[in-house]
C-alpha atoms as a PDB file:
ATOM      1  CA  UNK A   1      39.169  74.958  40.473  1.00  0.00           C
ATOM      2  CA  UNK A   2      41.997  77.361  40.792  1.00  0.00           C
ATOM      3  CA  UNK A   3      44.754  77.252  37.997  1.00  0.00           C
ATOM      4  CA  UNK A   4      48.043  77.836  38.631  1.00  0.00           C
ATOM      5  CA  UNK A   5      49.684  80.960  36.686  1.00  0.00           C
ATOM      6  CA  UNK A   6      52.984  79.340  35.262  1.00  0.00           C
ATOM      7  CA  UNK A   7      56.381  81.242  35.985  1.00  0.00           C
ATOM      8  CA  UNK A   8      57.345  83.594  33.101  1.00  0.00           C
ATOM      9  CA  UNK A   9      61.155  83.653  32.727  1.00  0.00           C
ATOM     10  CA  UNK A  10      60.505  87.081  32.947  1.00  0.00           C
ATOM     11  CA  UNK A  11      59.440  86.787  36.609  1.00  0.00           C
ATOM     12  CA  UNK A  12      63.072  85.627  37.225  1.00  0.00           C
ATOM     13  CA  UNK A  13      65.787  87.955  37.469  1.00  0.00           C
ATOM     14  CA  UNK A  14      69.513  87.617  36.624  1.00  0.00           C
ATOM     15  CA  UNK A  15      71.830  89.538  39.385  1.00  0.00           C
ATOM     16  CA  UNK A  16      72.341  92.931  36.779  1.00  0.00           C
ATOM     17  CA  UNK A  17      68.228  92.896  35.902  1.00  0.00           C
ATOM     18  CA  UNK A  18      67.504  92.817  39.896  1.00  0.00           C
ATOM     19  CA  UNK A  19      70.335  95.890  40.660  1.00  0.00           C
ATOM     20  CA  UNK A  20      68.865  97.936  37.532  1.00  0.00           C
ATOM     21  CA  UNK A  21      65.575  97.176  38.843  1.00  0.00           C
ATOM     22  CA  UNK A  22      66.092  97.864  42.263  1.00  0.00           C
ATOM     23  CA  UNK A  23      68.427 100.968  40.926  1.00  0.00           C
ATOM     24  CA  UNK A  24      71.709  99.936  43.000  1.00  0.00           C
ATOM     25  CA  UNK A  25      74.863  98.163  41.821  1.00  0.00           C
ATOM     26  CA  UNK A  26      75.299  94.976  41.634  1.00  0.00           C
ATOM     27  CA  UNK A  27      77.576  95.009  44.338  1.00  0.00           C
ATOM     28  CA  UNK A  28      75.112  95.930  46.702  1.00  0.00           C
ATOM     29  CA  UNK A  29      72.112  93.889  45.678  1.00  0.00           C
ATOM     30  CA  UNK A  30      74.724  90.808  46.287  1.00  0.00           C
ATOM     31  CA  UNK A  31      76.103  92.511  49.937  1.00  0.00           C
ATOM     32  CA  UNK A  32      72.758  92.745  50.630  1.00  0.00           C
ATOM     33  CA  UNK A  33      71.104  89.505  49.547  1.00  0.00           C
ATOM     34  CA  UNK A  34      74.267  87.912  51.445  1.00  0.00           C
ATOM     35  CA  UNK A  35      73.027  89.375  54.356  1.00  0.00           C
ATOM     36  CA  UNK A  36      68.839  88.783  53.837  1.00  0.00           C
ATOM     37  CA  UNK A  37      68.014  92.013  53.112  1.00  0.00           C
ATOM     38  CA  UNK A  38      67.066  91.658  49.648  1.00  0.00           C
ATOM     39  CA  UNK A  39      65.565  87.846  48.775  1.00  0.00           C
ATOM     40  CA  UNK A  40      67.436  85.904  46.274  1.00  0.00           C
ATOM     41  CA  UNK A  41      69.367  83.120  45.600  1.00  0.00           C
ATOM     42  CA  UNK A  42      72.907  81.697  43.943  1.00  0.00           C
ATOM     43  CA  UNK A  43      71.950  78.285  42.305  1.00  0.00           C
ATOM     44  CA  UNK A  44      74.934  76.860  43.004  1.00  0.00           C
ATOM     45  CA  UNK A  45      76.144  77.604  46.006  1.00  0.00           C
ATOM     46  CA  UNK A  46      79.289  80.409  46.775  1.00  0.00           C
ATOM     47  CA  UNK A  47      80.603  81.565  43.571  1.00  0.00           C
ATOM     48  CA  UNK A  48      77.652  80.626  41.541  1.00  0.00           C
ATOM     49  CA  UNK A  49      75.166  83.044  39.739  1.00  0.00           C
ATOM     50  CA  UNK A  50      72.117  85.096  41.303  1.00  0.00           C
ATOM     51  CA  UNK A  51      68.937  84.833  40.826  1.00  0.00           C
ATOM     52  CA  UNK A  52      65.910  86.747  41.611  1.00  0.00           C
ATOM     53  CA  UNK A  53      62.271  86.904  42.077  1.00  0.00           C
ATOM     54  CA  UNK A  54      60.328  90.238  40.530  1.00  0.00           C
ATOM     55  CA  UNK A  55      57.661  89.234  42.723  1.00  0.00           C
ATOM     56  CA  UNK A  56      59.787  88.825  45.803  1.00  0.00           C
ATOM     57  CA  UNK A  57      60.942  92.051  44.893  1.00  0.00           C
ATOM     58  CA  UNK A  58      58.094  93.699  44.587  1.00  0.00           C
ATOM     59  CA  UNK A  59      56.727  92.707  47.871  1.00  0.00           C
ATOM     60  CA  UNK A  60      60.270  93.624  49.963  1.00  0.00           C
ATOM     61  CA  UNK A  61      59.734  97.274  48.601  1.00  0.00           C
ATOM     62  CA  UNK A  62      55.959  96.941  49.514  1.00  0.00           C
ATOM     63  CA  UNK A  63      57.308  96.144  52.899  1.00  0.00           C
ATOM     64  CA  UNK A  64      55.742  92.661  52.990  1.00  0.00           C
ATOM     65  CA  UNK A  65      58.985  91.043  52.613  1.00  0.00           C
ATOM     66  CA  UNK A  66      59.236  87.569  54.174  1.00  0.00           C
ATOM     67  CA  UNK A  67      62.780  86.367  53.725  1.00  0.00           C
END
């Protein structure tokens, strides 16, 4: 039987970890998460915080990036 590999709150990103990361401002890791570009989510709707996936992020610069 397969066991699951529990999330590490290190596997989630806040919106300033994913543009240091990713090595753009934060600015344009939000323009372009906005737009699907870069996967992520606010978890509260407009206005609320980012949050991101290392893993996601790994596999949009690996070019397997399924939004």
């Amino acid at each position: 039987m397969k066991s699951r590999r529990s999330l590490d709150v290190r596997d989630v990103l806040t919106l300033e970890e994913a543009a240091h990361f990713l090595r753009f401002s934060a600015r344009t890791v939000v323009k372009r998460a906005r737009e699907g570009k870069i996967p992520g989510r606010q978890l509260d709707g407009p206005g609320s915080a980012w949050r991101f996936s290392r893993a996601a992020l790994l596999e949009m610069l690996n070019g397997n990036r399924a939004a």
